[in-house]
Protein backbone atom coordinates (compact mmCIF):
# COMPACT_ATOMS: atom_id res chain seq x y z
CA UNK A 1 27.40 104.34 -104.58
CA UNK A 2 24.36 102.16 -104.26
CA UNK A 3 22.68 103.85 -107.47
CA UNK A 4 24.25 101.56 -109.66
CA UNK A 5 25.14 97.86 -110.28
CA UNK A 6 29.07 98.37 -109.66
CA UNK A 7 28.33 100.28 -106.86
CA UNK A 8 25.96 97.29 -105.29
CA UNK A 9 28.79 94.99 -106.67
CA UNK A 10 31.57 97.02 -104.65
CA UNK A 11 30.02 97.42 -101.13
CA UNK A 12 28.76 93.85 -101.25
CA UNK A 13 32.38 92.82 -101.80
CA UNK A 14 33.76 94.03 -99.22
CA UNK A 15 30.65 93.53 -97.05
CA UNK A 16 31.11 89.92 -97.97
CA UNK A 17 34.65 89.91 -96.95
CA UNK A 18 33.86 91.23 -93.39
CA UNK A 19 30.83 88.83 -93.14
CA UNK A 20 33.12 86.16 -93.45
CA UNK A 21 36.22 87.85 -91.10
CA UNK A 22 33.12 87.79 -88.35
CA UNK A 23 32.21 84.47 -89.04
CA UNK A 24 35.57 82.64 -88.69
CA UNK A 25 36.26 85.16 -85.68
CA UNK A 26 33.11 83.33 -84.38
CA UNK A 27 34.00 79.75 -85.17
CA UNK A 28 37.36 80.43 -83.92
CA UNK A 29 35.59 81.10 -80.40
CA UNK A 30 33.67 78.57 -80.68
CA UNK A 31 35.93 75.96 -81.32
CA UNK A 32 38.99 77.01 -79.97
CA UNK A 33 38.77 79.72 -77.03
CA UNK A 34 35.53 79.50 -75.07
CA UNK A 35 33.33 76.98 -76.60
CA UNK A 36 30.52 79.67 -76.92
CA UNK A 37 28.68 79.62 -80.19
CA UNK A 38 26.99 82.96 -79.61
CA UNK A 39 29.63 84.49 -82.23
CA UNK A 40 28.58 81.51 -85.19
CA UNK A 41 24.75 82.42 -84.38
CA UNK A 42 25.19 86.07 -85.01
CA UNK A 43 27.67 86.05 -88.11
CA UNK A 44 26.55 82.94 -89.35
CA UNK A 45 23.03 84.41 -90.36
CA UNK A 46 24.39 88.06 -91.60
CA UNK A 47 27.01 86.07 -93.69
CA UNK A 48 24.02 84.11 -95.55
CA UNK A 49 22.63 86.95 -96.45
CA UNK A 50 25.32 89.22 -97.18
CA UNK A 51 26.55 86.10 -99.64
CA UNK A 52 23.44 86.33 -101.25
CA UNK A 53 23.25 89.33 -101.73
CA UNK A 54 26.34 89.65 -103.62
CA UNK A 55 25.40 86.42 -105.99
CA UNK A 56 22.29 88.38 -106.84
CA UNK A 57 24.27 91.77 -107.74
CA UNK A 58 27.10 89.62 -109.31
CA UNK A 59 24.30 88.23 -111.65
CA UNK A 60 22.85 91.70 -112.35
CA UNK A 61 26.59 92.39 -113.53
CA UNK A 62 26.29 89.24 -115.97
CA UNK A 63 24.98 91.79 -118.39
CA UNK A 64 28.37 94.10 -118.48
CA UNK A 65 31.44 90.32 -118.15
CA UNK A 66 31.90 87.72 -119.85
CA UNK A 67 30.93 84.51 -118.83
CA UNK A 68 34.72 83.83 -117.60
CA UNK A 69 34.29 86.85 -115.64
CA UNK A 70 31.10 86.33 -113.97
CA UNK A 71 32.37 82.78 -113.31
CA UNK A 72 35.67 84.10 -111.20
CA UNK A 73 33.37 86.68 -109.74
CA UNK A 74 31.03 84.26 -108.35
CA UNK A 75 33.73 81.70 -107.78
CA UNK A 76 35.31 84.12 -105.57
CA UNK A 77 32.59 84.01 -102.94
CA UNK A 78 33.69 80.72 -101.91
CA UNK A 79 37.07 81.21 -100.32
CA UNK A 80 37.32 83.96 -97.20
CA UNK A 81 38.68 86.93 -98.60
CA UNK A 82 37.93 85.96 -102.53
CA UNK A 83 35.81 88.80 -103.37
CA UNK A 84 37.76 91.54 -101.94
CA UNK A 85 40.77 89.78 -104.32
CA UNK A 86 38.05 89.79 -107.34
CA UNK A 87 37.37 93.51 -106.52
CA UNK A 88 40.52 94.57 -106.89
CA UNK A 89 41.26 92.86 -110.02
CA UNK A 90 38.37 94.05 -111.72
CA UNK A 91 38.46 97.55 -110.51
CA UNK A 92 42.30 97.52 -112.00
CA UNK A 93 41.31 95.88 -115.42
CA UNK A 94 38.56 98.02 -116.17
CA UNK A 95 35.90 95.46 -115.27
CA UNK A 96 33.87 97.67 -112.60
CA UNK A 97 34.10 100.84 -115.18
CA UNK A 98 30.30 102.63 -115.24
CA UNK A 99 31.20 103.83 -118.35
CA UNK A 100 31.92 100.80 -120.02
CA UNK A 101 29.51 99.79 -122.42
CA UNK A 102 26.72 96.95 -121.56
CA UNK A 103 27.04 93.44 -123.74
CA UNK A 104 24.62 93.12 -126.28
CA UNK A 105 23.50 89.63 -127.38
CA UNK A 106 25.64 90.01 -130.87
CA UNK A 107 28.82 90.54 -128.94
């Protein structure tokens, strides 16, 4: 799974998607229930770099989309949830095929 781009793209999807499920759980203790931030200092952190991470392999798969694509893909990112939604999508229109061929400059 990790041996190629999609791969990297997939699990750092999802990985981003429960990065951010921990970090509202956290904020949601913090704020709401016990007014302990312990929860925001532990997700907070793996969510940075987790959302990093997937900008950086979302870039790597700049060379396969088009620019509309790559913009949705790293547009997703922002809201909770978004890139498990992009995922989907572009597992189900053929964007996350390994056998698709890579853009060339011409195209």
């Amino acid at each position: 799974m990790l041996s190629s781009p999609v791969g990297r793209f997939r699990l750092l999807a999802m990985a981003e998607a429960v990065s951010w499920a921990g970090l509202l759980l956290g904020m949601f203790f913090k704020y709401v229930v016990v007014q302990n931030e312990i929860g925001v200092k532990v997700f907070g952190p793996i969510h940075g770099l987790v959302f990093v991470g997937y900008v950086l392999v979302t870039l790597m798969m700049a060379q396969q989309w088009d620019r509309k694509t790559l913009f949705w893909a790293l547009f997703a990112s922002i809201p909770p949830f978004g890139t498990v939604v992009f995922e989907r999508w572009a597992a189900k229109t053929g964007r996350l095929d390994d056998t698709r061929p890579v853009r060339t400059a011409e195209d």
